[in-house]
C-alpha atoms as a PDB file:
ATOM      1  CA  UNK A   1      89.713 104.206 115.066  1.00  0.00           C
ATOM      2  CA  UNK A   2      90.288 104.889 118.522  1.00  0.00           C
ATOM      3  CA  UNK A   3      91.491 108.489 120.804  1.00  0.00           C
ATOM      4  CA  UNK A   4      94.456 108.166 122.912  1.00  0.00           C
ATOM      5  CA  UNK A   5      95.353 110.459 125.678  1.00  0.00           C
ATOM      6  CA  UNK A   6      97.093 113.479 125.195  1.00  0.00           C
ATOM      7  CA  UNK A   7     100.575 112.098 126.092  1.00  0.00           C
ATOM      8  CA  UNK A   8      99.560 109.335 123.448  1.00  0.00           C
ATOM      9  CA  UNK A   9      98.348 111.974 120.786  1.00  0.00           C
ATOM     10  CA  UNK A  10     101.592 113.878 121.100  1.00  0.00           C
ATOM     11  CA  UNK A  11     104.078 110.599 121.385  1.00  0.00           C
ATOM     12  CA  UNK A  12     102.415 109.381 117.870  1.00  0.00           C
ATOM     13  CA  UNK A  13     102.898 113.281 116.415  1.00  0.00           C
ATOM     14  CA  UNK A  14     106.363 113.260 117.050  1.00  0.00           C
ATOM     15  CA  UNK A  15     106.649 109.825 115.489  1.00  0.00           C
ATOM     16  CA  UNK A  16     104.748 110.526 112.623  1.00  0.00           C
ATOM     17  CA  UNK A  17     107.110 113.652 112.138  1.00  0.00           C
ATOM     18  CA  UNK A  18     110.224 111.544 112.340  1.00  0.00           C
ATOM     19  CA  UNK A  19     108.690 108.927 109.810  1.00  0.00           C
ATOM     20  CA  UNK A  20     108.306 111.723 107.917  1.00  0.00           C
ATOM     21  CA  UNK A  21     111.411 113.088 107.877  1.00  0.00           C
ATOM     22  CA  UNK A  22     113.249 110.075 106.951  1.00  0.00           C
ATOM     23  CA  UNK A  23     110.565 109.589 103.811  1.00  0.00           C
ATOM     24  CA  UNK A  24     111.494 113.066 102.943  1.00  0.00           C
ATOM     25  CA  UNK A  25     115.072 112.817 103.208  1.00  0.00           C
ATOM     26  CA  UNK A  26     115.194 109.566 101.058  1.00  0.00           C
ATOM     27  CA  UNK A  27     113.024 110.600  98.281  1.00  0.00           C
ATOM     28  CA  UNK A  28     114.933 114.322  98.007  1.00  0.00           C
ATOM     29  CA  UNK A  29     118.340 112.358  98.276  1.00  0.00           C
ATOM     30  CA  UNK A  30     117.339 109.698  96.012  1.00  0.00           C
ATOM     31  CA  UNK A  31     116.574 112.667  93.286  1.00  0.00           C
ATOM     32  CA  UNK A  32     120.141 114.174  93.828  1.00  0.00           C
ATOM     33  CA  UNK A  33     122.172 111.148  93.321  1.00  0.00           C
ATOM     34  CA  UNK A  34     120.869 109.247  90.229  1.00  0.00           C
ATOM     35  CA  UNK A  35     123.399 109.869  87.987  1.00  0.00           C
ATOM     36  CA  UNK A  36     125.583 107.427  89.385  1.00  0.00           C
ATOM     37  CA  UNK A  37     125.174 103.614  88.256  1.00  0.00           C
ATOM     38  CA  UNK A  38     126.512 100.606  90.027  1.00  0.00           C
ATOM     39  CA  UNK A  39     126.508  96.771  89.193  1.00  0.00           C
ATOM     40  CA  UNK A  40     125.850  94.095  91.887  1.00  0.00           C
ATOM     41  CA  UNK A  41     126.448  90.814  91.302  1.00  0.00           C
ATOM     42  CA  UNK A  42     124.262  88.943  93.057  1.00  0.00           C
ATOM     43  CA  UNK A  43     125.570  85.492  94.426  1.00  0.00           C
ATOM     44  CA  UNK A  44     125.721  84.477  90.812  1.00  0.00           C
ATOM     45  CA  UNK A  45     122.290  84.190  90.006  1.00  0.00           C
ATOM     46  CA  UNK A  46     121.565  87.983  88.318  1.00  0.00           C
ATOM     47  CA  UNK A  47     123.740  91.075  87.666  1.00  0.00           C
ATOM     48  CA  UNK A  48     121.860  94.232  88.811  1.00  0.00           C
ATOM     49  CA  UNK A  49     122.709  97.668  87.097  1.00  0.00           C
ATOM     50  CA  UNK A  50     121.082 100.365  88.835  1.00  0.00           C
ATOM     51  CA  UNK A  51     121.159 104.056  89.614  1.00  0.00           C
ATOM     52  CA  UNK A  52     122.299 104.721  93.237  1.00  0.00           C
ATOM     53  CA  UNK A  53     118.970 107.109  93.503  1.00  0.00           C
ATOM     54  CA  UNK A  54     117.213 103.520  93.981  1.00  0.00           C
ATOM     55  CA  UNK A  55     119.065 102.894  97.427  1.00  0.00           C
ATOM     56  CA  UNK A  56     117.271 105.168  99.258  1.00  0.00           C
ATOM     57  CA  UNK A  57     113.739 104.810  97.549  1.00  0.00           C
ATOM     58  CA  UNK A  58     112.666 101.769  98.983  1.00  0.00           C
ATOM     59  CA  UNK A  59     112.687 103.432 102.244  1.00  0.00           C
ATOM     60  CA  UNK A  60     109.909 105.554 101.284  1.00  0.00           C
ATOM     61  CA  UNK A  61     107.502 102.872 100.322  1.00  0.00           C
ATOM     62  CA  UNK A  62     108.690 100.628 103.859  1.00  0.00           C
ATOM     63  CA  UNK A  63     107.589 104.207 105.898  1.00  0.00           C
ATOM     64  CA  UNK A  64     104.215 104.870 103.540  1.00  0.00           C
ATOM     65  CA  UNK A  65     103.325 101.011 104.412  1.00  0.00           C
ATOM     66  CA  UNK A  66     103.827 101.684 108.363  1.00  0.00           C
ATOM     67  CA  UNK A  67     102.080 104.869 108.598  1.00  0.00           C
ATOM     68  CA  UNK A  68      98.967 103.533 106.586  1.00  0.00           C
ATOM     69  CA  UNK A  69      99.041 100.537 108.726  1.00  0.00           C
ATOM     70  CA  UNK A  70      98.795 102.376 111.857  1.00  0.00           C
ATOM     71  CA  UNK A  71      98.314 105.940 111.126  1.00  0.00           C
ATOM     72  CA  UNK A  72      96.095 105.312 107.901  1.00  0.00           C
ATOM     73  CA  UNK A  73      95.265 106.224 104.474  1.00  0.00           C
ATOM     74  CA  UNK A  74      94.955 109.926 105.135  1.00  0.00           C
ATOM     75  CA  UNK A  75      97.811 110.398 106.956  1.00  0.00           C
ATOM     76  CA  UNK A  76      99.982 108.572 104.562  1.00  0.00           C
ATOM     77  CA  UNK A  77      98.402 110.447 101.432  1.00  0.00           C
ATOM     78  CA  UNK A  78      99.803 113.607 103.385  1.00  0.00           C
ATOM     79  CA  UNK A  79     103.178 112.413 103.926  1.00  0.00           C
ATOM     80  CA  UNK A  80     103.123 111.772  99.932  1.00  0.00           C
ATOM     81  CA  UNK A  81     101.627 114.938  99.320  1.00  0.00           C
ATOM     82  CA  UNK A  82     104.895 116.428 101.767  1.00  0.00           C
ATOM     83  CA  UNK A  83     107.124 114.913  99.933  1.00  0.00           C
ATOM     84  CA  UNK A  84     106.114 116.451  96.520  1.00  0.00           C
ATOM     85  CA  UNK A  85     106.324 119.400  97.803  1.00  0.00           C
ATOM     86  CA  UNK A  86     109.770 118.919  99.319  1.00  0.00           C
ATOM     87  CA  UNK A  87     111.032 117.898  96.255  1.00  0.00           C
ATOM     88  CA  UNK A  88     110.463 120.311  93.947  1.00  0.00           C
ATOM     89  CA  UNK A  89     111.557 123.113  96.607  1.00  0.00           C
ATOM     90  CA  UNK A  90     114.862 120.621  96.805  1.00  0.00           C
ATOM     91  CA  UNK A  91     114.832 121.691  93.284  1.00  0.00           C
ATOM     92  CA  UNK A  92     114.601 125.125  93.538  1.00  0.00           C
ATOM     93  CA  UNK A  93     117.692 125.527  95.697  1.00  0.00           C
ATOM     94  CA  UNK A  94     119.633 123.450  93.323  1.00  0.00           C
ATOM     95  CA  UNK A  95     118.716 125.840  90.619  1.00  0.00           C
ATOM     96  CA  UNK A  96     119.936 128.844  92.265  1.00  0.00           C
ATOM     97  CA  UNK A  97     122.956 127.284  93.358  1.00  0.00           C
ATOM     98  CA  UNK A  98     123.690 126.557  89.835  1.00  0.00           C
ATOM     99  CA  UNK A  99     122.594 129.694  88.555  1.00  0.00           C
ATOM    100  CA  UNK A 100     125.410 131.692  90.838  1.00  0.00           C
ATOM    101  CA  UNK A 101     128.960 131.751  89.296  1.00  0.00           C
ATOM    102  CA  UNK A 102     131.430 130.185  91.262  1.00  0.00           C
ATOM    103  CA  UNK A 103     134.612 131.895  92.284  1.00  0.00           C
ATOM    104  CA  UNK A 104     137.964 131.382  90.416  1.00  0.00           C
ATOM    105  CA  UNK A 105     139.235 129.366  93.816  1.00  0.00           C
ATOM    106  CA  UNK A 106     135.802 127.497  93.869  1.00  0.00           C
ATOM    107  CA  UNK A 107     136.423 123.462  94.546  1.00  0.00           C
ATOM    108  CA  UNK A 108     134.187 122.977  92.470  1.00  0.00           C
ATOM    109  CA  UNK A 109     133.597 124.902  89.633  1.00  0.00           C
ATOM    110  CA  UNK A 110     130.368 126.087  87.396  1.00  0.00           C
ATOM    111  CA  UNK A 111     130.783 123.475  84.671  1.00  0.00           C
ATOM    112  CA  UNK A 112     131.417 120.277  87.542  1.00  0.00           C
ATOM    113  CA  UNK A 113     128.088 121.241  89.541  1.00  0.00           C
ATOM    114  CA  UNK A 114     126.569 121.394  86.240  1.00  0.00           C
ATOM    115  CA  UNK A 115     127.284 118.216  85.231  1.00  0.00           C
ATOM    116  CA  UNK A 116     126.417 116.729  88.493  1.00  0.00           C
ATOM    117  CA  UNK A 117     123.453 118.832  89.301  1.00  0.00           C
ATOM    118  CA  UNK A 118     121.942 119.744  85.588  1.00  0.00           C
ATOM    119  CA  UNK A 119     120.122 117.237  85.464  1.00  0.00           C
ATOM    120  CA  UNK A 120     118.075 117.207  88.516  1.00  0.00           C
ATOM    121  CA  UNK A 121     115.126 118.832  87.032  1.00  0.00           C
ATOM    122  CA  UNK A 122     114.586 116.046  84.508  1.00  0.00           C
ATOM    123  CA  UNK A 123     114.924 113.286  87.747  1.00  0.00           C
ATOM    124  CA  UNK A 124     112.793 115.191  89.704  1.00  0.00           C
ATOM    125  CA  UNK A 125     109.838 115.930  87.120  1.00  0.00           C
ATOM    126  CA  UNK A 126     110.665 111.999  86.459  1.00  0.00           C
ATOM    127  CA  UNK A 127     110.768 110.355  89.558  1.00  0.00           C
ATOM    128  CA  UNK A 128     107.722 112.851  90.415  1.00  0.00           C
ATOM    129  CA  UNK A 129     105.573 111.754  88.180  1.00  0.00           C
ATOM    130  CA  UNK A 130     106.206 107.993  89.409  1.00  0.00           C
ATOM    131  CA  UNK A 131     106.130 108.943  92.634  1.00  0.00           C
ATOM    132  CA  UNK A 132     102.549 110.499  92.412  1.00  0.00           C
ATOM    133  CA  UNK A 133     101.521 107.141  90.759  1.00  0.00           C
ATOM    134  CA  UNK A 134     103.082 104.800  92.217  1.00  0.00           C
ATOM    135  CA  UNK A 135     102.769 105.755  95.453  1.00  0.00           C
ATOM    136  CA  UNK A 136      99.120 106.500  95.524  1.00  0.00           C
ATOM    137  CA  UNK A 137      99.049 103.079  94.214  1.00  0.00           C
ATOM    138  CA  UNK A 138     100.802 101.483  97.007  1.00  0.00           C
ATOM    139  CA  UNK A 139      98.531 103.025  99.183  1.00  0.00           C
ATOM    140  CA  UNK A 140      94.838 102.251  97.628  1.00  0.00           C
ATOM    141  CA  UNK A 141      96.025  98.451  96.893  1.00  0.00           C
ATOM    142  CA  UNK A 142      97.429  98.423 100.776  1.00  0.00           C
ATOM    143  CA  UNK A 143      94.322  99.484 101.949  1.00  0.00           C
ATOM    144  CA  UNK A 144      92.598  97.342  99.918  1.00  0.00           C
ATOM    145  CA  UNK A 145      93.726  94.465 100.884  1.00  0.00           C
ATOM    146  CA  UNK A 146      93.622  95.401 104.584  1.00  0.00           C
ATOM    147  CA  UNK A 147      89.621  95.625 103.894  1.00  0.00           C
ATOM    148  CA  UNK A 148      89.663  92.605 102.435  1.00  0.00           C
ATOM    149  CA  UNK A 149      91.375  90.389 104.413  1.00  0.00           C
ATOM    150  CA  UNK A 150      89.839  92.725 107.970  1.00  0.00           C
ATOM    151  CA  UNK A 151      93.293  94.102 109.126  1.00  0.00           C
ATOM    152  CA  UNK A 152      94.592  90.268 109.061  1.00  0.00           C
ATOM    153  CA  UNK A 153      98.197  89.287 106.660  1.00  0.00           C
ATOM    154  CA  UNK A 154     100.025  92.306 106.881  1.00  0.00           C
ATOM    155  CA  UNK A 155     103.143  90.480 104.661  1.00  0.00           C
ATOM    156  CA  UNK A 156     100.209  90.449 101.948  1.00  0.00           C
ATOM    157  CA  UNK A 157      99.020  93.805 101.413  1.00  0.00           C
ATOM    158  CA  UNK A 158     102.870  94.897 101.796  1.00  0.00           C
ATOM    159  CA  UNK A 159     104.076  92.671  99.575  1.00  0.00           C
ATOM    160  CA  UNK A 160     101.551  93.197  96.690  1.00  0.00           C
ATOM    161  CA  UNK A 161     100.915  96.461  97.207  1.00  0.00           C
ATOM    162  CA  UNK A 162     104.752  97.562  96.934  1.00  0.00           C
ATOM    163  CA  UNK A 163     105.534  95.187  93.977  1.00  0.00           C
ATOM    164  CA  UNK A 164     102.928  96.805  91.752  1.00  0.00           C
ATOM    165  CA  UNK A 165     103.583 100.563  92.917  1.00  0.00           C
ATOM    166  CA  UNK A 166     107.545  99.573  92.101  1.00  0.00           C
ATOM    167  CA  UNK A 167     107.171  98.061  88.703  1.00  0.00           C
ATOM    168  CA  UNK A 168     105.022 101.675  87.752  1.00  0.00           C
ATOM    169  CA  UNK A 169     108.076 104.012  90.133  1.00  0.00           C
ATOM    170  CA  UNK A 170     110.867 101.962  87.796  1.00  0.00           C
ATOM    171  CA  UNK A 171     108.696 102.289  84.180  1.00  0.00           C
ATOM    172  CA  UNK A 172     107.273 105.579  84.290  1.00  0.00           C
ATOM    173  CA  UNK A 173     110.628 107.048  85.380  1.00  0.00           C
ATOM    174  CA  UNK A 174     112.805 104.960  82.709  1.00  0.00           C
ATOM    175  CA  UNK A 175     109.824 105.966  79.921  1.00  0.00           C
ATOM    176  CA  UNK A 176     110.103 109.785  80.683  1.00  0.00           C
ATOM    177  CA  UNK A 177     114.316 109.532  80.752  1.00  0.00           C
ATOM    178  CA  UNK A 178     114.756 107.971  77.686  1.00  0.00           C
ATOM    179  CA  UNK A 179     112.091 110.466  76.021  1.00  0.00           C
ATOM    180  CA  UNK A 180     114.355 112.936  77.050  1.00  0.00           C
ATOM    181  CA  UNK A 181     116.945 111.817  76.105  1.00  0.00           C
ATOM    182  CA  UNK A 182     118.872 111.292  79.287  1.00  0.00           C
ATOM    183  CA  UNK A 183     119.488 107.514  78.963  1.00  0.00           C
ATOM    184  CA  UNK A 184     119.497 105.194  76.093  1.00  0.00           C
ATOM    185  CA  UNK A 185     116.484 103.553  74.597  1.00  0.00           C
ATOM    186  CA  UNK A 186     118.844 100.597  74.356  1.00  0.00           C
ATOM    187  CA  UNK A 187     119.235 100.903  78.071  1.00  0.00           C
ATOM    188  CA  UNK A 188     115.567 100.598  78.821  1.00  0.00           C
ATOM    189  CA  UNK A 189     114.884  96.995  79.296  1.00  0.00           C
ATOM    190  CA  UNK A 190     117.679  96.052  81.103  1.00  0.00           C
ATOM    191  CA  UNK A 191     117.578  98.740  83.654  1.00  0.00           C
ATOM    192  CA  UNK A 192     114.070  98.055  83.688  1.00  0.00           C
ATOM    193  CA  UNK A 193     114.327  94.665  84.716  1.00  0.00           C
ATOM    194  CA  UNK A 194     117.522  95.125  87.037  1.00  0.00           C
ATOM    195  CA  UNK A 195     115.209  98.580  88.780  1.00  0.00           C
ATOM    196  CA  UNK A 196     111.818  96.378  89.723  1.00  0.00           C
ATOM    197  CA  UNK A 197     114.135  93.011  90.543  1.00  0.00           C
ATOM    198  CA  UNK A 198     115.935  95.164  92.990  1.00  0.00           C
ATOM    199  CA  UNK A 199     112.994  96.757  94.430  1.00  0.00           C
ATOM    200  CA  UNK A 200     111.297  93.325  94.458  1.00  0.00           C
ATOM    201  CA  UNK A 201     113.720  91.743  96.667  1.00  0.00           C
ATOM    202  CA  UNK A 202     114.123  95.005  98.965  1.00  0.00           C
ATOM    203  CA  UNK A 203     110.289  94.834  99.821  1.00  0.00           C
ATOM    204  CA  UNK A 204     110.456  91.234 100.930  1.00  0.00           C
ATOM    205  CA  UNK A 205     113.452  91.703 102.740  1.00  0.00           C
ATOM    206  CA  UNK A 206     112.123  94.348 104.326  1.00  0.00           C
ATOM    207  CA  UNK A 207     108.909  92.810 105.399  1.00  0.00           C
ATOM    208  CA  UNK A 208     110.271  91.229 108.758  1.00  0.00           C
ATOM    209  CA  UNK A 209     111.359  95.457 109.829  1.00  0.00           C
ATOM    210  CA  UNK A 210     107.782  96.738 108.981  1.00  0.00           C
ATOM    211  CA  UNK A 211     106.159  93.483 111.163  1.00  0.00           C
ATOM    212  CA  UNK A 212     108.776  94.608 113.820  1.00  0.00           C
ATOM    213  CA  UNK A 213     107.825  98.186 113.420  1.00  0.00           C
ATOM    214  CA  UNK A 214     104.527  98.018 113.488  1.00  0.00           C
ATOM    215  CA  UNK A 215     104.345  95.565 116.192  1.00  0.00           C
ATOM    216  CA  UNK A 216     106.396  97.954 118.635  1.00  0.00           C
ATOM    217  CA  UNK A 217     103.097 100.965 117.604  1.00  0.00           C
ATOM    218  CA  UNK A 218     100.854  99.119 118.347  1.00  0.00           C
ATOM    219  CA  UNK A 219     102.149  97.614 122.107  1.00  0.00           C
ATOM    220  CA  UNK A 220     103.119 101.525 122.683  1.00  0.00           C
ATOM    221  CA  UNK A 221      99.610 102.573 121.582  1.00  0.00           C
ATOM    222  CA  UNK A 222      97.428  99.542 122.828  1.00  0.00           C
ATOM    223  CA  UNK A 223      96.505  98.556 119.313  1.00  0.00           C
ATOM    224  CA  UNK A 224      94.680  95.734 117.980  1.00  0.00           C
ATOM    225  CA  UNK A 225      95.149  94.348 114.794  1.00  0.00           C
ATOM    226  CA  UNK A 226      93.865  95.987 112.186  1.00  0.00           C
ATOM    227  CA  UNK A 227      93.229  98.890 114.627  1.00  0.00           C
ATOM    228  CA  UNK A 228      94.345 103.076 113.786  1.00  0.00           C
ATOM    229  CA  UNK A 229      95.859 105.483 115.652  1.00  0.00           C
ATOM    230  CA  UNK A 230      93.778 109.047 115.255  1.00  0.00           C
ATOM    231  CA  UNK A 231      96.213 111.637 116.030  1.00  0.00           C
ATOM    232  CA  UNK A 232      95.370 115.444 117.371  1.00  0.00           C
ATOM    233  CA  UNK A 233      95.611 116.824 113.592  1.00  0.00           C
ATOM    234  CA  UNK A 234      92.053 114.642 113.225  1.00  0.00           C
ATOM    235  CA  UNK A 235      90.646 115.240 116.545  1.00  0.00           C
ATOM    236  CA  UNK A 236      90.734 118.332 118.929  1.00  0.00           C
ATOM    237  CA  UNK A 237      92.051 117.570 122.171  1.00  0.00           C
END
């Protein structure tokens, strides 16, 4: 771990806040939009059917993986740890804005947001309860493996740390739906399968973006491999 100057500290603060604002954003937007499925047919080979609430989540796993790379394990365990929190206060605002009435001229009316919105508590508790595992997961196994292998392979520890952390996001959230009732035992399986194969091929795909992202932190910073910025929040100026 090394100290930067101050115009260094306060560059990688105001990264580290836009990182985390784009986590945030996906994982509260992912929650509000999973009641809409979609098939993709893909070249042939395999028929995905998936929630659209899985478009955005990948996002949060690519950010996690940069910010314990350079940042490390601490800082990403907050930006988890922000996240919960932004969620379930994403929550709250839902359920006031479907406890008001809506007005007879309303565009949308009480029983439409209802049926959009009512069942954002269950996705929430759900995808918060993978979320807490899985991502904690991701990060121990990433950090693992950067121990292991001394800050060398980064396509390794992204690669197996993400495919692991996805297959327990995509379970544990199925598991908890179809307990309550909001999808289909029948469904499990399949959407199973389609969830982790989706987020399988989105974390190698999107292995060449964190090697690019990465690599443009650590010219701005000076960093060697392996090396971690230690922002202001961890060291007075």
């Amino acid at each position: 771990m090394i100290n930067k100057s101050i115009k260094d500290q306060l560059t990688a603060e105001r990264l580290y806040l836009f990182l985390g604002a784009i986590f945030i954003c996906s994982l509260v937007v992912s929650n509000l939009i999973f009641q809409k499925f979609f098939y993709w047919d893909f070249f042939g080979l395999y028929n995905f059917e998936i929630s659209v609430g899985i478009l955005p989540y990948p996002i949060t796993f690519l950010i996690t993986d940069i910010v314990s790379e350079v940042y490390g394990k601490r800082k990403a365990n907050q930006l988890v740890s922000a996240g919960i929190i932004a969620s379930f206060f994403s929550l709250g605002i839902v359920y006031v804005a479907d406890a008001v009435p809506a007005t007879t001229w309303s565009p949308i009316n009480n029983e439409l947001f209802s049926a959009v919105f009512g069942a954002t508590a269950m996705a929430v508790f759900a995808s918060m309860m993978a979320y807490l595992l899985a991502q904690y997961i991701d990060i121990q196994i990433f950090h693992f493996w950067k121990r292991l292998t001394k800050g060398k392979h980064l396509w390794l520890r992204n690669n197996f740390s993400t495919f692991l952390s996805q297959f327990v996001d995509t379970a544990v959230v199925l598991l908890l739906l179809c307990s309550f009732g909001k999808i289909d035992w029948e469904l499990f399986t399949r959407l199973l399968l389609s969830g982790f194969l989706f987020k399988t091929l989105v974390a190698l795909l999107d292995t060449p973006f964190l090697y690019l992202a990465v690599g443009l932190l650590r010219k701005r910073f000076g960093l060697a491999e392996g090396e971690e910025l230690l922002v202001s929040s961890e060291n007075s100026y």
